[in-house]
Protein backbone atom coordinates (compact mmCIF):
# COMPACT_ATOMS: atom_id res chain seq x y z
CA UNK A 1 2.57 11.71 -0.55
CA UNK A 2 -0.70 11.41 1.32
CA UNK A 3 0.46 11.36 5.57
CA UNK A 4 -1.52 8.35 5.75
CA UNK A 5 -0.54 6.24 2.49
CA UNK A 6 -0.25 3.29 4.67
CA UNK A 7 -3.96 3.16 5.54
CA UNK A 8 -4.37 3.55 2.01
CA UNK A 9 -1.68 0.76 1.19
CA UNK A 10 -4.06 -1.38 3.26
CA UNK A 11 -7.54 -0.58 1.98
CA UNK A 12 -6.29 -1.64 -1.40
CA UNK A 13 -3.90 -4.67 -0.57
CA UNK A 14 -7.78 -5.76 0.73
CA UNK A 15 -9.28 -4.92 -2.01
CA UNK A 16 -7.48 -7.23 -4.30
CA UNK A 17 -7.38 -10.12 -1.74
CA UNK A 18 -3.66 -10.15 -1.56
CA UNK A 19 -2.42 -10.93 2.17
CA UNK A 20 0.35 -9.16 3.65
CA UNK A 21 3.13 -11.55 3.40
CA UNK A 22 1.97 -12.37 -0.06
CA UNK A 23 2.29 -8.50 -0.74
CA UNK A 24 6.13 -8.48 0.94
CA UNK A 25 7.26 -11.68 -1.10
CA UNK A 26 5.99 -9.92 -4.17
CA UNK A 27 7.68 -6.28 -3.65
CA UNK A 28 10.85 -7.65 -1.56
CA UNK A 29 9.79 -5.48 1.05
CA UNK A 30 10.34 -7.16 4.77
CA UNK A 31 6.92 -8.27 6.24
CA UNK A 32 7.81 -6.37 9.22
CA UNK A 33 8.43 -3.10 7.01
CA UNK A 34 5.27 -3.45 5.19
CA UNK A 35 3.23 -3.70 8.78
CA UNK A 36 4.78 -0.47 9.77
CA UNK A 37 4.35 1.35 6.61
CA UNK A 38 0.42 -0.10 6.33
CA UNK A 39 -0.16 1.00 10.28
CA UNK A 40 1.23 4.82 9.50
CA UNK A 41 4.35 4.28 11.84
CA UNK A 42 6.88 4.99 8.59
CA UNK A 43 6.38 5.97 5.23
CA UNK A 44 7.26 3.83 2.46
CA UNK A 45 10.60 5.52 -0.07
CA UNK A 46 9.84 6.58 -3.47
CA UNK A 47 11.24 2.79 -4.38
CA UNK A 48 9.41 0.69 -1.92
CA UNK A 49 5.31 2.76 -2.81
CA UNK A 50 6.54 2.31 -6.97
CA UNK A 51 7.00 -1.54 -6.27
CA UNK A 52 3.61 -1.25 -3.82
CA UNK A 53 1.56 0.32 -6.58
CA UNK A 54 3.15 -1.89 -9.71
CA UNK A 55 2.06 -4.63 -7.28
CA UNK A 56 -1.24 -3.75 -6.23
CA UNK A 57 -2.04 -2.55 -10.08
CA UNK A 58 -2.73 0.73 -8.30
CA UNK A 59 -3.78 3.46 -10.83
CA UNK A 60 -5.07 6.84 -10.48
CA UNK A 61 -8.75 5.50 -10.86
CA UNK A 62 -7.87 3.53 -7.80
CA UNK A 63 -6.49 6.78 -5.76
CA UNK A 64 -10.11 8.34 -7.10
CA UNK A 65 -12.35 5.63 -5.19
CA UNK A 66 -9.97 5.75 -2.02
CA UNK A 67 -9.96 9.60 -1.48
CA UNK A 68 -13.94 8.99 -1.66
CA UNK A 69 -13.80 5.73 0.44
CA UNK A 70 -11.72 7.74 3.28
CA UNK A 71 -13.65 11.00 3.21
């Protein structure tokens, strides 16, 4: 896992328009989790970035553009 998947988390949640709260009711996640996680003060479980990604329709094309995006 990337050290800062959270800024990543972020750039795509963005991406697709999806607030933050909408993003927490979706994946069950607390709101206040998902801030933490998106600001690189925790990193999300295995469980919590699988229900991220599902969410976020986050595929490896979309891990392509953000490696290039944060370079």
């Amino acid at each position: 896992m990337s050290e800062n998947i959270g800024h990543k988390i972020k750039l795509i949640r963005q991406a697709r328009r999806v607030s933050q709260l909408e993003l927490a009711k979706i994946t069950g996640i607390d709101n206040s989790r998902l801030s933490l996680i998106e600001n690189d003060h925790v990193s999300p479980s295995e469980r919590q970035l699988a229900r991220i990604r599902e969410a976020l329709n986050w595929t490896p094309e979309i891990d392509e553009l953000v490696e290039a995006i944060a370079r």
